[in-house]
Protein backbone atom coordinates (compact mmCIF):
# COMPACT_ATOMS: atom_id res chain seq x y z
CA UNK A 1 21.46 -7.47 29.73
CA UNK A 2 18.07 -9.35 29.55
CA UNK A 3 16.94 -10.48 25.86
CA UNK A 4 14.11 -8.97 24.66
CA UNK A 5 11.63 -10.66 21.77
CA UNK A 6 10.87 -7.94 18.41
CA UNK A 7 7.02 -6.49 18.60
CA UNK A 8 5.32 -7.09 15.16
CA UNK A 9 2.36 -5.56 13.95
CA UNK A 10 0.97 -5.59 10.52
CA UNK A 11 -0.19 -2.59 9.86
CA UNK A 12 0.01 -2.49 6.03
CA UNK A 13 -0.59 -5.01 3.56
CA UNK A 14 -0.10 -4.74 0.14
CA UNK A 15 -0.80 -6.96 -2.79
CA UNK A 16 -1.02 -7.05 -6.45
CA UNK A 17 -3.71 -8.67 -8.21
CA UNK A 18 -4.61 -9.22 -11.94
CA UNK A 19 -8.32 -9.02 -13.55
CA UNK A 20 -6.99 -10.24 -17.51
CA UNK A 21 -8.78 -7.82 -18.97
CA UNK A 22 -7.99 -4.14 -20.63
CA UNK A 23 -9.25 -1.30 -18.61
CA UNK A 24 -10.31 2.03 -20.49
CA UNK A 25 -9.49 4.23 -17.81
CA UNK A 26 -10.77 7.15 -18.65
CA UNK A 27 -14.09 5.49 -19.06
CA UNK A 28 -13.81 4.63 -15.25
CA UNK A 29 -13.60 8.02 -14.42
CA UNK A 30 -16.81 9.21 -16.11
CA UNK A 31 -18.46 6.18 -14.46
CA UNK A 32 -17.05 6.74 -10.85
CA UNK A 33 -16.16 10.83 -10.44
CA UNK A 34 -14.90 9.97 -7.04
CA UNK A 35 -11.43 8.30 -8.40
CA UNK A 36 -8.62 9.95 -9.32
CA UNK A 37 -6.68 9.71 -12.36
CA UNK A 38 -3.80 12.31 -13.96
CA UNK A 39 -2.21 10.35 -16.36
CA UNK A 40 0.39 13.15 -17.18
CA UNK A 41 1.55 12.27 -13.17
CA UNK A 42 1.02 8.65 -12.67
CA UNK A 43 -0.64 6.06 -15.22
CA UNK A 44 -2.76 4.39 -12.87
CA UNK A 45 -6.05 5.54 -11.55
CA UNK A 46 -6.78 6.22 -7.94
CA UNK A 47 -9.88 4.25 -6.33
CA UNK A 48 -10.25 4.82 -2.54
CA UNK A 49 -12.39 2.49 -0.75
CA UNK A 50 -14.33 3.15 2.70
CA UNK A 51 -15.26 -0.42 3.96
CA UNK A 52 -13.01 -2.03 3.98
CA UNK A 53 -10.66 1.14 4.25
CA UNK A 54 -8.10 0.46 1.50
CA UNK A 55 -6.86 2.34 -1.81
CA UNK A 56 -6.56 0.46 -4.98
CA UNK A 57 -4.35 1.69 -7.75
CA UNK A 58 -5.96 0.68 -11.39
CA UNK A 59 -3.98 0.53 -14.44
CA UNK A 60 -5.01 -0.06 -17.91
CA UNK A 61 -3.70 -3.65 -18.10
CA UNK A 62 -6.02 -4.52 -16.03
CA UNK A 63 -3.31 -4.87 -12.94
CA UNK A 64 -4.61 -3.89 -9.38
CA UNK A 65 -2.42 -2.87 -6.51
CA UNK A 66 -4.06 -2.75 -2.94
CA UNK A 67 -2.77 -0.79 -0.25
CA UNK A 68 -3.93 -0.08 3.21
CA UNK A 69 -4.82 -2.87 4.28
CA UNK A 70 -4.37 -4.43 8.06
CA UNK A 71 -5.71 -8.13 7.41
CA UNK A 72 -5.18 -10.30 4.09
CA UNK A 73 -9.18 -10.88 3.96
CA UNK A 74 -9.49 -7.28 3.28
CA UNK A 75 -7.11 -7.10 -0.07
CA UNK A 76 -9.81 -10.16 -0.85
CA UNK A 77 -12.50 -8.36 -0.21
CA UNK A 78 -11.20 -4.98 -2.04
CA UNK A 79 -10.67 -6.76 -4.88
CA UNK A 80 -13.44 -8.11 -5.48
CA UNK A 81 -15.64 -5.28 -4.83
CA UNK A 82 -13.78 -3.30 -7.75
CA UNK A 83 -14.17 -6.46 -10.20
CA UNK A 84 -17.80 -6.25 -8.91
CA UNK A 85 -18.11 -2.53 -9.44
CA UNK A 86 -16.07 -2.58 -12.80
CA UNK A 87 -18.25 -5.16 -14.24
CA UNK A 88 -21.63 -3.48 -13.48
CA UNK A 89 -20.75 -0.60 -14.62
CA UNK A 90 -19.68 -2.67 -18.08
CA UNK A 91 -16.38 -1.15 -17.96
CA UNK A 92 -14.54 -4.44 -18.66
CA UNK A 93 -13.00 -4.65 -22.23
CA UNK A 94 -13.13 -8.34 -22.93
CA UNK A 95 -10.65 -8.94 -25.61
């Protein structure tokens, strides 16, 4: 029998992140209608990105998980879109 070699492709990365700050997330959701958030289901809010294409769960700590992605930059650049977007919007809770 000949030996064959494994086929990898990433097709999902995934990746935590931190922003150290408290995140009123309700707030968020006045601020950006497009998210979803039902705490009574799941306490973190819902943020779906288009470019790049990824989904970014928010909790209220202030922890970020990424999902979707295909490359590494992407999770970079997700996250730091939503720190971008959070703190324009003044929706950071510096304590």
């Amino acid at each position: 029998m000949t030996e064959t070699k494994p086929l990898i492709s990433i097709v999902n990365v995934v990746a935590s992140a931190t922003i150290d700050q408290k995140l009123d997330l309700v707030d968020i959701t006045k601020k950006f209608p497009d998210v979803e958030y039902h705490p009574e289901q799941f306490p973190g809010l819902i943020h779906r990105m288009l470019d790049p294409k990824t989904v970014i769960l928010i909790f209220a700590s202030g922890k970020l998980v990424c999902v979707g992605a295909k490359l590494e930059k992407d999770i970079h650049r997700s996250v730091h879109q939503i720190h971008s977007m959070l703190e324009e919007k003044n929706l950071m809770v510096y304590s």
